[in-house]
Protein backbone atom coordinates (compact mmCIF):
# COMPACT_ATOMS: atom_id res chain seq x y z
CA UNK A 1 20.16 2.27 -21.58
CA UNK A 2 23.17 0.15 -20.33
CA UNK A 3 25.37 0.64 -17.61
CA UNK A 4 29.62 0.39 -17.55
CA UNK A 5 31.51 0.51 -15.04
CA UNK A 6 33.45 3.46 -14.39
CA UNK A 7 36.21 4.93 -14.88
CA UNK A 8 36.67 2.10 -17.04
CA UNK A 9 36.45 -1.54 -17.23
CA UNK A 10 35.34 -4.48 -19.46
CA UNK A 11 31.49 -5.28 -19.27
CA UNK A 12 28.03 -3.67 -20.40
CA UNK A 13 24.94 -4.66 -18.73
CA UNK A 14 21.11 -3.32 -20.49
CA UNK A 15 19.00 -1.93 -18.21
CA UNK A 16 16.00 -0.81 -20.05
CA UNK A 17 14.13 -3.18 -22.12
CA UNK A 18 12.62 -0.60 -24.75
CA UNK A 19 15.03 2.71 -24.24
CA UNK A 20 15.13 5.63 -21.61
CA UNK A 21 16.33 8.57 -20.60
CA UNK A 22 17.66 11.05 -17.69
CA UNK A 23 18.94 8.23 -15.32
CA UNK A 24 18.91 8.51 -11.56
CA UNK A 25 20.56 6.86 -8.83
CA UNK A 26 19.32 6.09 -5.59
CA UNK A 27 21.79 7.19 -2.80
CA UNK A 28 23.01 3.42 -2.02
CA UNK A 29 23.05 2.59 -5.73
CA UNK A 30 21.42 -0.17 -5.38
CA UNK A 31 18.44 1.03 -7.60
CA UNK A 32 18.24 3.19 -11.25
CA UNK A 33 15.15 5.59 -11.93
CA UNK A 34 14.83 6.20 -15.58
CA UNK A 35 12.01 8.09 -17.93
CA UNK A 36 10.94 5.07 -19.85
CA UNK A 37 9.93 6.25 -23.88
CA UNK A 38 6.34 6.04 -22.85
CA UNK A 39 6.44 8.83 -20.11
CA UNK A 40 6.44 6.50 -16.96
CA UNK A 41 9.16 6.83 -14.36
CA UNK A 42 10.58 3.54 -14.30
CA UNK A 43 12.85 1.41 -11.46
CA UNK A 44 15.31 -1.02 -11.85
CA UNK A 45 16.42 -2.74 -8.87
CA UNK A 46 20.76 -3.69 -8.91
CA UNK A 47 22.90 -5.90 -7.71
CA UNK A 48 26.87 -5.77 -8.06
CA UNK A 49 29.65 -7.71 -6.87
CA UNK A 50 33.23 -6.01 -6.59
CA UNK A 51 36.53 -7.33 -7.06
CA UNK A 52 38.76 -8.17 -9.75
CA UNK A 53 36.19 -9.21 -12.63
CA UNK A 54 33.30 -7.33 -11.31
CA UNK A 55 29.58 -8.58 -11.80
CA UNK A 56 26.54 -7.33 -12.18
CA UNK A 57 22.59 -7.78 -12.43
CA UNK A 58 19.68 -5.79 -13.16
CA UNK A 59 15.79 -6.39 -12.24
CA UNK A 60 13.18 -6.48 -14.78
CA UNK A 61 12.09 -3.03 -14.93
CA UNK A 62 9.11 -1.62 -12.72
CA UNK A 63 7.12 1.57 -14.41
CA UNK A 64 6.35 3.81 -11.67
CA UNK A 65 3.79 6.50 -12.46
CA UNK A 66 3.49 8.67 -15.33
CA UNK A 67 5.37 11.67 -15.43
CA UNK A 68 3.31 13.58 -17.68
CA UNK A 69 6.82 15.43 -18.20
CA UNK A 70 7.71 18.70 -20.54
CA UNK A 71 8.51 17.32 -23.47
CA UNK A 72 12.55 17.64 -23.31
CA UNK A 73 13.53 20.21 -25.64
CA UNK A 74 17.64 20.74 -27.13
CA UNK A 75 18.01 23.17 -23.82
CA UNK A 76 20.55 22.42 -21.14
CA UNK A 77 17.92 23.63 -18.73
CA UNK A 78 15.21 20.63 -20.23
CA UNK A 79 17.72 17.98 -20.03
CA UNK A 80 16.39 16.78 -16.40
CA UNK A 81 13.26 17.34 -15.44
CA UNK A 82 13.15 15.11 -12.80
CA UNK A 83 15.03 14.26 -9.54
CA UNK A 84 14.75 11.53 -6.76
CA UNK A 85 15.62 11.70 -3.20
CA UNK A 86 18.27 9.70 -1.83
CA UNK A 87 16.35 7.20 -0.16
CA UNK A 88 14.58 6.66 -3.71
CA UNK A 89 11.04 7.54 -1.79
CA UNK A 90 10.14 11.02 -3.38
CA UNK A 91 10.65 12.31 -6.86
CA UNK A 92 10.34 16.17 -7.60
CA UNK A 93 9.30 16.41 -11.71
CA UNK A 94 8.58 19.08 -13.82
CA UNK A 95 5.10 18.45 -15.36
CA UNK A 96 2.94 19.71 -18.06
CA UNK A 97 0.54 22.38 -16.47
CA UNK A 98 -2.88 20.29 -17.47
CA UNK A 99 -3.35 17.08 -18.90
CA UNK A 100 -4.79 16.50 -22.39
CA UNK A 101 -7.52 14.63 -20.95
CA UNK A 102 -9.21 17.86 -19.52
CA UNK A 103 -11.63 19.86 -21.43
CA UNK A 104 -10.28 23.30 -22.33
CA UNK A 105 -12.18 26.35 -19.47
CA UNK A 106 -14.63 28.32 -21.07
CA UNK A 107 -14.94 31.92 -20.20
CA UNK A 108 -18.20 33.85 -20.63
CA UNK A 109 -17.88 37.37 -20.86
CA UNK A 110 -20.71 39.84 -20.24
CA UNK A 111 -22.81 36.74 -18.78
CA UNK A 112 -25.42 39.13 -16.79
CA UNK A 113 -26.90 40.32 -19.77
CA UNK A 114 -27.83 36.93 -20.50
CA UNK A 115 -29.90 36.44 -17.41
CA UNK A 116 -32.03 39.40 -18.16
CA UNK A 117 -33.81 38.13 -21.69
């Protein structure tokens, strides 16, 4: 990911050091939340300076936690599954239901006959 300014100006400055998606701003912008490709919500602290040739700097990034996301489908509803308040403190994400690493539940059906042999 790489950040320009905007609406338009000379400069492109890489944020994430192995790719990302659904970028989020803190309030102040002053920090960039991104879903790095390995499922962890990532941080990159910023610094810019305004004026006539603008500058900027990025942090190394900071994973987060994992997001055990939905895995983002071609939807317009998938496209963000996360969101971050403006204080950059608390993150509201859309998760898978169960992780992988739990067993699957077992139901037994009829399991009182069982107890009678």
């Amino acid at each position: 990911m790489y950040v320009r300014p905007f609406p338009s100006g000379d400069g492109k400055w890489k944020i994430s050091t192995a790719g990302g998606e659904q970028p989020r701003w803190r309030g102040d912008g002053k920090e960039l939340f991104y879903a790095a490709a390995d499922g962890k919500i990532t941080s990159v602290g910023l610094k810019d300076t305004p004026g006539p040739k603008p500058s900027f700097a990025a942090d190394i990034p900071v994973p987060l936690f994992d997001s055990r996301m939905v895995a983002a489908g071609t939807n317009v509803e998938n496209l963000f599954q996360y969101d971050v308040t403006a204080d950059g403190k608390r993150f509201l994400v859309v998760t898978t239901s169960v992780p992988s690493t739990v067993p699957p539940l077992t139901v037994v059906v009829n399991w009182n006959a069982g107890l009678k042999k």
